[in-house]
Structure formats: structure tokens, C-alpha cells
Protein backbone atom coordinates (compact mmCIF):
# COMPACT_ATOMS: atom_id res chain seq x y z
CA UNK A 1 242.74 56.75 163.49
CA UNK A 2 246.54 57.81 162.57
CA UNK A 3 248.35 55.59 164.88
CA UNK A 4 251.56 53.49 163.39
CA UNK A 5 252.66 56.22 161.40
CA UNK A 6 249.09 56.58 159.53
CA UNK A 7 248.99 53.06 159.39
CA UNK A 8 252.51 53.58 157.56
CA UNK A 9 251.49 55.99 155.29
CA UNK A 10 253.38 59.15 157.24
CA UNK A 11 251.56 60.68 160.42
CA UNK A 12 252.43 64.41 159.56
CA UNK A 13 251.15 64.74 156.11
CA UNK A 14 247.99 61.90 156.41
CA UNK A 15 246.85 64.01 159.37
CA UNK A 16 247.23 67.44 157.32
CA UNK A 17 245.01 65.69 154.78
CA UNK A 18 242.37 64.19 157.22
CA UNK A 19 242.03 67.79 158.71
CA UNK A 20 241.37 69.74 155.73
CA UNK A 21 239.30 67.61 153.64
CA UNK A 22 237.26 70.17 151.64
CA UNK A 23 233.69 70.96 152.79
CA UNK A 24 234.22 68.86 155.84
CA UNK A 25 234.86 70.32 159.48
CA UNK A 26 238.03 69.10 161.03
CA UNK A 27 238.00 65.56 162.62
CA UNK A 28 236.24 65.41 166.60
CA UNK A 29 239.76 64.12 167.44
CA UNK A 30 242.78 62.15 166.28
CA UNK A 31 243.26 58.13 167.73
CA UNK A 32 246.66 57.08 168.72
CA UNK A 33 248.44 53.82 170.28
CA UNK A 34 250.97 55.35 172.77
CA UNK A 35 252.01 59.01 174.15
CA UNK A 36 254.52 58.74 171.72
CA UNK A 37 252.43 59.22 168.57
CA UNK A 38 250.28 61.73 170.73
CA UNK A 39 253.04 63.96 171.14
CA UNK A 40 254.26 63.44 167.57
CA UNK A 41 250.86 64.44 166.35
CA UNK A 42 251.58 67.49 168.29
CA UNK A 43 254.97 68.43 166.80
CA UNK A 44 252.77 68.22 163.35
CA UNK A 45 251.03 70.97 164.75
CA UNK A 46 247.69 69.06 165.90
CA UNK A 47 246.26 71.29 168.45
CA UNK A 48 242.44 69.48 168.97
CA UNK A 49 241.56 66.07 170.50
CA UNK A 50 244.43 63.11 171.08
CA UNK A 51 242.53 59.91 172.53
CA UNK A 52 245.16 57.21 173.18
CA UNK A 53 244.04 53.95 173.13
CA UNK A 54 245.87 51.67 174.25
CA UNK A 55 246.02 51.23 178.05
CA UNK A 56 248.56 52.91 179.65
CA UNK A 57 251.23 52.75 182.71
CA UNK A 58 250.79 55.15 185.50
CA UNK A 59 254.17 56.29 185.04
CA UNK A 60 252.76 58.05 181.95
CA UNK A 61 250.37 59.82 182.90
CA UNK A 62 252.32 62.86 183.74
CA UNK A 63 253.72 62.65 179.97
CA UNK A 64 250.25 62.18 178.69
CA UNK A 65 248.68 65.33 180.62
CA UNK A 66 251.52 67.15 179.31
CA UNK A 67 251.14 66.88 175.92
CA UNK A 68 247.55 67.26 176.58
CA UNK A 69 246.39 63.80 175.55
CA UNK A 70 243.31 61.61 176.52
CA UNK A 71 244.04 58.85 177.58
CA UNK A 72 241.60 55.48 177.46
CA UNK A 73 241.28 53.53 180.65
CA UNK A 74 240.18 50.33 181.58
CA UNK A 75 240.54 50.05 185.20
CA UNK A 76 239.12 52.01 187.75
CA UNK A 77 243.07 52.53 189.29
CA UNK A 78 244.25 54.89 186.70
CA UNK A 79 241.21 57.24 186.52
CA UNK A 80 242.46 57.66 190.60
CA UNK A 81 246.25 58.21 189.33
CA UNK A 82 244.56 60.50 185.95
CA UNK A 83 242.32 62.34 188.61
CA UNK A 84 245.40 63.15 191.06
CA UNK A 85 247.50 64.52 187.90
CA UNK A 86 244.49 66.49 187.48
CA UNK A 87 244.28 68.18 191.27
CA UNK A 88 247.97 68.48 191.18
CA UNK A 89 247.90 70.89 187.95
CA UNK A 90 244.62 72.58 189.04
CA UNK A 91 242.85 71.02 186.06
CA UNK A 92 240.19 68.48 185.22
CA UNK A 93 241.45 66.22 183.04
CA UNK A 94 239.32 64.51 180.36
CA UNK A 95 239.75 60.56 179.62
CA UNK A 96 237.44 58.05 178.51
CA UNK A 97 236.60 54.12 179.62
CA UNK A 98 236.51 51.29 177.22
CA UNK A 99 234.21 48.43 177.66
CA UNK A 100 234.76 44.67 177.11
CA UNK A 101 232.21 43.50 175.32
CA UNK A 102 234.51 40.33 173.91
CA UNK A 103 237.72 41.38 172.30
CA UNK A 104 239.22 40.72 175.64
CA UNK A 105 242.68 42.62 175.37
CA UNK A 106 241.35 45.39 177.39
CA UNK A 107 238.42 47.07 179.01
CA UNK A 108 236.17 47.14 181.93
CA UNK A 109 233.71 43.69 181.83
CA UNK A 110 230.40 44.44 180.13
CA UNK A 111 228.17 42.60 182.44
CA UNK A 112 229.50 44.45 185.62
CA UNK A 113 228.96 48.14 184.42
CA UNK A 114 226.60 48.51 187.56
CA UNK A 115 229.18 47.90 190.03
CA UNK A 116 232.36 49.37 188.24
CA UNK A 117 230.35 52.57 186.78
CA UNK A 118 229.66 54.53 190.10
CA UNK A 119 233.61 53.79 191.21
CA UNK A 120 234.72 55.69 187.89
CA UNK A 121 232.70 58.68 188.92
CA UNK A 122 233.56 58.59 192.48
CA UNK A 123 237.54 58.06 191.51
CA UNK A 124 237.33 61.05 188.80
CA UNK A 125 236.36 63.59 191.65
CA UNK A 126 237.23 66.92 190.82
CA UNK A 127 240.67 66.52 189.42
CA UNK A 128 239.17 64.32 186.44
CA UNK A 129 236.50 64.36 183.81
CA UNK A 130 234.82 61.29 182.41
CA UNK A 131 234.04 62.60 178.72
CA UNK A 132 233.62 59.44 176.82
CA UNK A 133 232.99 54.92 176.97
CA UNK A 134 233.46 52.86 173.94
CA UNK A 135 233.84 49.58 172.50
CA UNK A 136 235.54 47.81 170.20
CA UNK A 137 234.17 45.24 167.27
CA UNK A 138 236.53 42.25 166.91
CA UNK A 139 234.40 40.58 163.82
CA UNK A 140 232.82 43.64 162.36
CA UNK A 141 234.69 42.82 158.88
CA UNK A 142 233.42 38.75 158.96
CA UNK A 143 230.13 37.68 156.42
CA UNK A 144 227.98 37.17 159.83
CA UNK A 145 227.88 39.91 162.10
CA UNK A 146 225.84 38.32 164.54
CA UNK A 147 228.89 38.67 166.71
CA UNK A 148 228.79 42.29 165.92
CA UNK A 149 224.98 42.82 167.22
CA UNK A 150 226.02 40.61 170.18
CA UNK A 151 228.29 43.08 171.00
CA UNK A 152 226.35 46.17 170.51
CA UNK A 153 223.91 45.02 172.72
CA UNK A 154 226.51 43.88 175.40
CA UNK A 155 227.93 47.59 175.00
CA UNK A 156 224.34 49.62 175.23
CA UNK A 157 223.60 47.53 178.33
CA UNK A 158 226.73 48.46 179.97
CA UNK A 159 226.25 52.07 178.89
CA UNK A 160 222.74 51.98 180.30
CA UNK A 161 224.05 50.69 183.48
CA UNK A 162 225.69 54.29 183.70
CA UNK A 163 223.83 56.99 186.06
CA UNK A 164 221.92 58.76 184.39
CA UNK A 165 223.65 61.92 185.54
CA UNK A 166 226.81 60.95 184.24
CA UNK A 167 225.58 59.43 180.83
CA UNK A 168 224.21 62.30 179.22
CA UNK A 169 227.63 63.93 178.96
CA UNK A 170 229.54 61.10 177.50
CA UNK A 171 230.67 60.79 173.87
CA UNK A 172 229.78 57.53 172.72
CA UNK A 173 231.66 55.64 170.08
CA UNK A 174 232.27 51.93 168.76
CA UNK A 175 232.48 51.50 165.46
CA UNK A 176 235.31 50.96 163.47
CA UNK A 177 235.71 51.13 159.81
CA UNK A 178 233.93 47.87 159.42
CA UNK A 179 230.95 48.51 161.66
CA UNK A 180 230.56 51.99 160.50
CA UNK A 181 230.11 51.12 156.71
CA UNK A 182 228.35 48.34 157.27
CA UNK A 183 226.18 49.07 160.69
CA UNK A 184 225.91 52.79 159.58
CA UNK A 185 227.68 53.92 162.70
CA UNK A 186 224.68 52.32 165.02
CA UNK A 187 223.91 55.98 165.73
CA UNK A 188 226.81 56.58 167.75
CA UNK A 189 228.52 59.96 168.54
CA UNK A 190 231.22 59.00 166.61
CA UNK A 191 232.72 56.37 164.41
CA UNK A 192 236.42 55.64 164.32
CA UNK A 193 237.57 55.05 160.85
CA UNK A 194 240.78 53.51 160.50
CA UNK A 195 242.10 51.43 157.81
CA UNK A 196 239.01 52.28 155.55
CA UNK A 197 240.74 55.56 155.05
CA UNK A 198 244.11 53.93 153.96
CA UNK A 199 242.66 52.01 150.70
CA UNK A 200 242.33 48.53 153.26
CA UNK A 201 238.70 46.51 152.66
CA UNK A 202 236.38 45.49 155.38
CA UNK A 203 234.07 43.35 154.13
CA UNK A 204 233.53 41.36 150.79
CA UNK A 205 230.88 43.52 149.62
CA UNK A 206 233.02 47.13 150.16
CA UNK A 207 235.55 48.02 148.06
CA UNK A 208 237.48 51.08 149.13
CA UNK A 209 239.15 53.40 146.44
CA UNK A 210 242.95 53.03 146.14
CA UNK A 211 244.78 54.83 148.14
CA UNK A 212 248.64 53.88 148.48
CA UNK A 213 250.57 52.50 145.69
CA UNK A 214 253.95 51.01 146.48
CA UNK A 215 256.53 51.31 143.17
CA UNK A 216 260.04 50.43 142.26
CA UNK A 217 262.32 50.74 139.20
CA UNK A 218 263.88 48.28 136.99
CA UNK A 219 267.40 48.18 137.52
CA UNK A 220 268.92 45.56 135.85
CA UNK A 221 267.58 43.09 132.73
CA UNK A 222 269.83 40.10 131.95
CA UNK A 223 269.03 37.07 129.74
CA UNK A 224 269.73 34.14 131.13
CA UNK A 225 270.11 30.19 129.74
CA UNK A 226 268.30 27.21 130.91
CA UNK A 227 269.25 25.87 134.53
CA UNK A 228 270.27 29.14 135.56
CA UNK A 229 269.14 29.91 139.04
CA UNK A 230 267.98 33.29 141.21
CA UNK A 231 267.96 34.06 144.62
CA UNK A 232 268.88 32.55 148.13
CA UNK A 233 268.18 28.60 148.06
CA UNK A 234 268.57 28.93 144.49
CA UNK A 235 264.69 28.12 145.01
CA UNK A 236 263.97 28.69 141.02
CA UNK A 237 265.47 27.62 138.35
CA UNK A 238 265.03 28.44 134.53
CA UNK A 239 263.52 25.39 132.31
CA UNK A 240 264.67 27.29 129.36
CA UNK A 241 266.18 30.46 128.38
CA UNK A 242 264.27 33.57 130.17
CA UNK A 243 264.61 37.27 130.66
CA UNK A 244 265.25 38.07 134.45
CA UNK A 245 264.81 41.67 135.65
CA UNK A 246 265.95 43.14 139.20
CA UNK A 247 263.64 45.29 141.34
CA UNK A 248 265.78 48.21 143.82
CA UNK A 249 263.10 46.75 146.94
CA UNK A 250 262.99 43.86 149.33
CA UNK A 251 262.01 42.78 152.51
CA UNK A 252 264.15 45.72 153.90
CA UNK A 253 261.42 47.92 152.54
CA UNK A 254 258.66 46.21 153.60
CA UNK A 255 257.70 43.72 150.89
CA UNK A 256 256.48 40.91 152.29
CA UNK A 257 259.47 38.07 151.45
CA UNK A 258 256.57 35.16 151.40
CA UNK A 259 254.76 36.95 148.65
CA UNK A 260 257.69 35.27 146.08
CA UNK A 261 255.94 31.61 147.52
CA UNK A 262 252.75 32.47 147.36
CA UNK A 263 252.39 33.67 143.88
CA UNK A 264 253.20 37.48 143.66
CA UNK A 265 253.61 39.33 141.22
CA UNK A 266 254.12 42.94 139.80
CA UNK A 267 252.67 45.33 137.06
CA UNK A 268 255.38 46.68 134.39
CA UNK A 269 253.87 48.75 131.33
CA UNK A 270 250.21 47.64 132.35
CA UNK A 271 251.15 43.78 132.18
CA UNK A 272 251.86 41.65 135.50
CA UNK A 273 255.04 39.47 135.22
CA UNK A 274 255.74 37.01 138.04
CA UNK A 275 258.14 37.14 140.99
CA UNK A 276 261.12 34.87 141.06
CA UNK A 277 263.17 33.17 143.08
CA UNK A 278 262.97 34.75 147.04
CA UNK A 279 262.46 37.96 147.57
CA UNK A 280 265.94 39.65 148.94
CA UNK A 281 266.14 42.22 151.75
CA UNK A 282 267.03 44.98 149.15
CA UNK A 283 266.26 43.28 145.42
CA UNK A 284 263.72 41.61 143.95
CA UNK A 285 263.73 39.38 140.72
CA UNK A 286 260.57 39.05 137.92
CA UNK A 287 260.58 37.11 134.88
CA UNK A 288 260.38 39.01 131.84
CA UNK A 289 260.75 36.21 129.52
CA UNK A 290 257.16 37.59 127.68
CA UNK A 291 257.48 41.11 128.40
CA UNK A 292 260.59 41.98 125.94
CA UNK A 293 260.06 45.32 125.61
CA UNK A 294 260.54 45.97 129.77
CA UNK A 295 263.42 48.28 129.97
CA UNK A 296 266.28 49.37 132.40
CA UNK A 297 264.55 52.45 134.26
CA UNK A 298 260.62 51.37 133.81
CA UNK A 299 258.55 51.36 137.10
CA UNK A 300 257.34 48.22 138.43
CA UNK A 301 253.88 48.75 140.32
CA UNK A 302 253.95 45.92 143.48
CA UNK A 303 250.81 47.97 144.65
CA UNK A 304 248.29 50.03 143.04
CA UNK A 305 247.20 50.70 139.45
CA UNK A 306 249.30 50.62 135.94
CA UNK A 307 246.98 50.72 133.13
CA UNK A 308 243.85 48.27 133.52
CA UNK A 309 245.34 45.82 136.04
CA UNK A 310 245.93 46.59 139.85
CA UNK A 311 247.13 44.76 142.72
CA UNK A 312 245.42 45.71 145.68
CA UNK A 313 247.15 45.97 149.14
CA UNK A 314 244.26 43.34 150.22
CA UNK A 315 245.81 41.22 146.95
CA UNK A 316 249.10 41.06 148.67
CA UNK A 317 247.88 40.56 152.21
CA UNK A 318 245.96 37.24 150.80
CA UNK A 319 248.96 35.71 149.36
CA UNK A 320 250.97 36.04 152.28
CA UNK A 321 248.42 35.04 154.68
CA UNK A 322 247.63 38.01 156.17
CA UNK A 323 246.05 41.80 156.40
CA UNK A 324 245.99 44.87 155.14
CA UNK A 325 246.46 46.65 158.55
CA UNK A 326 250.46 44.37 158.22
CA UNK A 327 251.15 45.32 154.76
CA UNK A 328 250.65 49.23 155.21
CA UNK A 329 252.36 49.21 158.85
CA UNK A 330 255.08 47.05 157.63
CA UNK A 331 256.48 49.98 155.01
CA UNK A 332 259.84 51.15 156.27
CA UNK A 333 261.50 54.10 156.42
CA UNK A 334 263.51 53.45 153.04
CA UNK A 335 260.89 53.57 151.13
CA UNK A 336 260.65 57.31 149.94
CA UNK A 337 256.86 58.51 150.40
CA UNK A 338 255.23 61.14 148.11
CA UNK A 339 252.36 62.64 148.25
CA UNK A 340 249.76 63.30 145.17
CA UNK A 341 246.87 66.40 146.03
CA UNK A 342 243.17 65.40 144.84
């Protein structure tokens, strides 16, 4: 899965990485959200499988057979529209059908495969090709995954509801990064890693390896006397005299502004030093007071690894109350990206 940019990591260069992993064959396909990031993938020179997820109006459908995309479908309607693209360009166009088997945003219901299963292979006709049905987990990453097995026998049901005919040449897939490390994949064709890949946990017991770290610089160090305050509200003020220091990032670059409130902090030569005061859209204030030898020019780590400590992007996530998937996405374009080989 590359959609949002690689989850904000940078589609072009994630996907170069993904596809040339050494001793590993290229990935079955790339995921998307939109035509958009289909195409894009393109322009990066992506010449396999594009499966777009999310559901789709009919008015882009011509787009999507353009760029030569998959689209997923979860009404019996656009496999009719996908199948007349198909006739019109002499093709058969490949798409598959997602299944509802409780995350509710999309999909075809579970317990009516029987009846909706024969209309998508009468409404594919020649001009279409049903190549693949999936679900999706919506608790795969909770302590019980009772829910999980719920679903996965909700989904094999529907999937045996299928005619036989048909089933034997669709991919089958369902498991995202959760369910595939921690249901092994329930022997599906495929598993659909996502923000496993991009250093994000999915389950207590799984810790991923690192993979993004998000750095600034010192820019300014100032000593300051008791009652002096920082930031918008004046929300802190100093009990005594303190060493401030100011961060070139904000909110404008993605940093979570709640993270000042909920006890953030960031690692300068190995040692974490608190946030202070709110976070700014393009600074950021720490207290120094009892790290005296933090200089103009040193790099502040608000993600990643300096030393022995780390703050991991599910760290940051926590303290402001929410994900990893929000903190990753939520990286603007300011923020210069670079990328490290091995």
C-alpha cells in the first residue's frame, strides 16, 4: 500500500524501494486511494498492477482505464459502466469486488454473496474481467481478534457463495498489516501491508523497526528570568530562570500542535528535553534549562533514534490521541525528505 504519498513518506522513491528490495520479486501490485495516485505511480515509472481502492465515480472510469488502473467495486452498477469502457476500447478490463464483512464504509453485504455474485459475472460480460474479492479487517490491530475471525469467516462464506467457475480465477486477499503478522496472512493470495512497512505498530506484542525519523535544528538558545513566558496564550511560564531553545518546525510541518499539552518532547545530544509553551505553525520551543551544553545548530530528533533514547511515531500518536497512519500522512511538503540506502 503507497497511497497518501507513501503514507507521507514520498510515493516516487518509497515505491522504487518496495520494488527492488533485494532477493525479493517485485510487489503483485501497488494499492492506491484515488486515480490520482494511480496515475502518479505511473509518472514514477510503475508499469505492473494499480488496484484503487476506494470506490469510485463513474465519471472516472474512463481516467482509470486510461492509466491502466484496477479499480475496486462495490456495487454491481459500476462493473456494468467498467465492462462498457471495456467493449468500447476492445479490451477486457480487470477490477476486483470488495466484501462487507463489517467495516461498513464500502462493499457488497457478506450475507447476500449468493444473490449479488452471479449479477457481477453476468454485468462483466465480455468487456470486463473479474480478477479479484477482498475484505477488509477493521480490529485486526485490537488484543481480541475475535472480531477478526468473525470476519474471516463472514468473508470465506461470501467467497464460497461464488460459482465455482468464477472462483478459481480470483485473487484473494484480506489482510492488512495487522492481520497478516498476526493471522499469518490466513493463507490468502495476498496480504496488503500498509503501515507495517512505514515503522507504524499493529499490535502490542509487534514492534516494527524504525523507519522515518522526523529532525529539526536548533536555531536560537536564549536564557531567560523567572516569569518569563513562551508561546501563544503565554500558556507557560518560567518558575525560575531557564534556558529556552527554538526549533525551525511547527504545525506547518506537520507536528502535531497538541503534542506541547500532552507531554512531548524531543531528543538533543541523546537526552530528551521537554516542549514548551504551544507549538507554533513554523517554531517550536524546549527547555534546556539541564541540557547546557545544547548549542545553536544541534539537531533535535522529534522522531526516531539519537543515542539510546527514541521516540517512536506510535509515541507521538499516543500523546496526541491518535495514530500512526495521522502522524506519517500529516508531514507536509516543507519538510525536506531524504532518503538513507540499507
Amino acid at each position: 500500500m503507497v497511497k497518501a504519498d507513501a503514507y507521507g513518506l514520498g510515493l516516487g522513491p518509497v515505491m522504487e524501494a518496495l520494488r527492488d528490495v533485494p532477493g525479493l520479486p517485485e510487489p503483485w501490485a501497488f494499492g492506491v486511494a484515488s486515480v490520482q495516485e494511480g496515475a502518479a505511480l505511473r509518472v514514477h515509472g510503475w508499469k505492473g498492477r494499480i488496484l484503487v481502492f476506494s470506490p469510485l465515480l463513474a465519471a472516472q472510469l474512463p481516467e482509470a482505464a486510461d492509466a491502466g488502473l484496477t479499480p475496486c467495486f462495490s456495487g454491481v452498477d459500476l462493473v456494468r459502466r467498467w465492462a462498457q469502457e471495456g467493449r468500447q476500447r476492445g479490451s477486457s478490463l480487470p477490477f476486483h469486488l470488495e466484501v462487507d464483512t463489517g467495516m461498513g464504509r464500502a462493499g457488497l453485504p457478506a450475507p447476500d454473496a449468493a444473490r449479488w455474485a452471479p449479477e457481477v459475472v453476468a454485468a462483466a460480460g465480455e468487456g470486463a474481467r473479474w480478477a479479484g474479492v477482498y475484505t477488509h479487517y477493521h480490529s485486526a490491530d485490537e488484543p481480541d481478534l475475535a472480531a477478526t475471525d468473525r470476519q474471516r469467516a463472514a468473508f470465506m462464506s461470501a467467497v464460497a457463495a461464488i460459482p465455482a467457475s468464477m472462483r478459481g480465477q480470483l485473487v484473494i486477499h484480506s489482510c492488512n498489516s495487522a492481520a497478516a503478522m498476526r493471522r499469518g496472512g490466513f493463507e490468502d493470495d495476498l496480504v496488503r501491508p500498509g503501515i507495517f512497512l512505514y515503522g507504524g505498530g499493529v499490535g502490542a506484542e509487534i514492534r516494527p523497526q524504525p523507519v522515518a525519523s522526523v529532525r529539526a535544528r536548533l536555531v536560537l538558545t536564549k536564557e531567560v528570568p523567572p516569569g518569563a513566558t513562551v508561546g501563544y496564550g503565554a500558556t507557560y511560564r518560567a518558575e525560575e530562570g531557564e534556558r529556552w531553545g527554538t526549533l525551525s518546525i511547527g504545525y506547518g510541518d506537520g507536528l502535531p500542535r497538541a503534542l506541547a499539552t500532552g507531554g512531548g518532547g524531543v531528543l538533543i545530544r541523546g537526552r530528551r528535553v521537554p516542549i514548551i509553551g504551544r507549538i507554533s505553525m513554523d517554531m517550536t520551543t524546549v527547555d534546556l534549562t539541564h541540557l547546557p551544553e545544547a548549542q545553536v545548530g544541534d539537531v533535535a530528533t522529534l522522531i526516531g533514534r539519537d543515542g539510546a533514547e527514541e521516540i517512536t511515531v506510535d509515541e507521538v500518536a499516543a500523546r496526541v490521541g491518535t495514530i500512526s497512519y495521522e502522524i506519517l500522512t500529516g508531514l507536509t511538503a516543507r519538510l525536506s525528505r531524504e532518503y538513507l540506502a540499507g
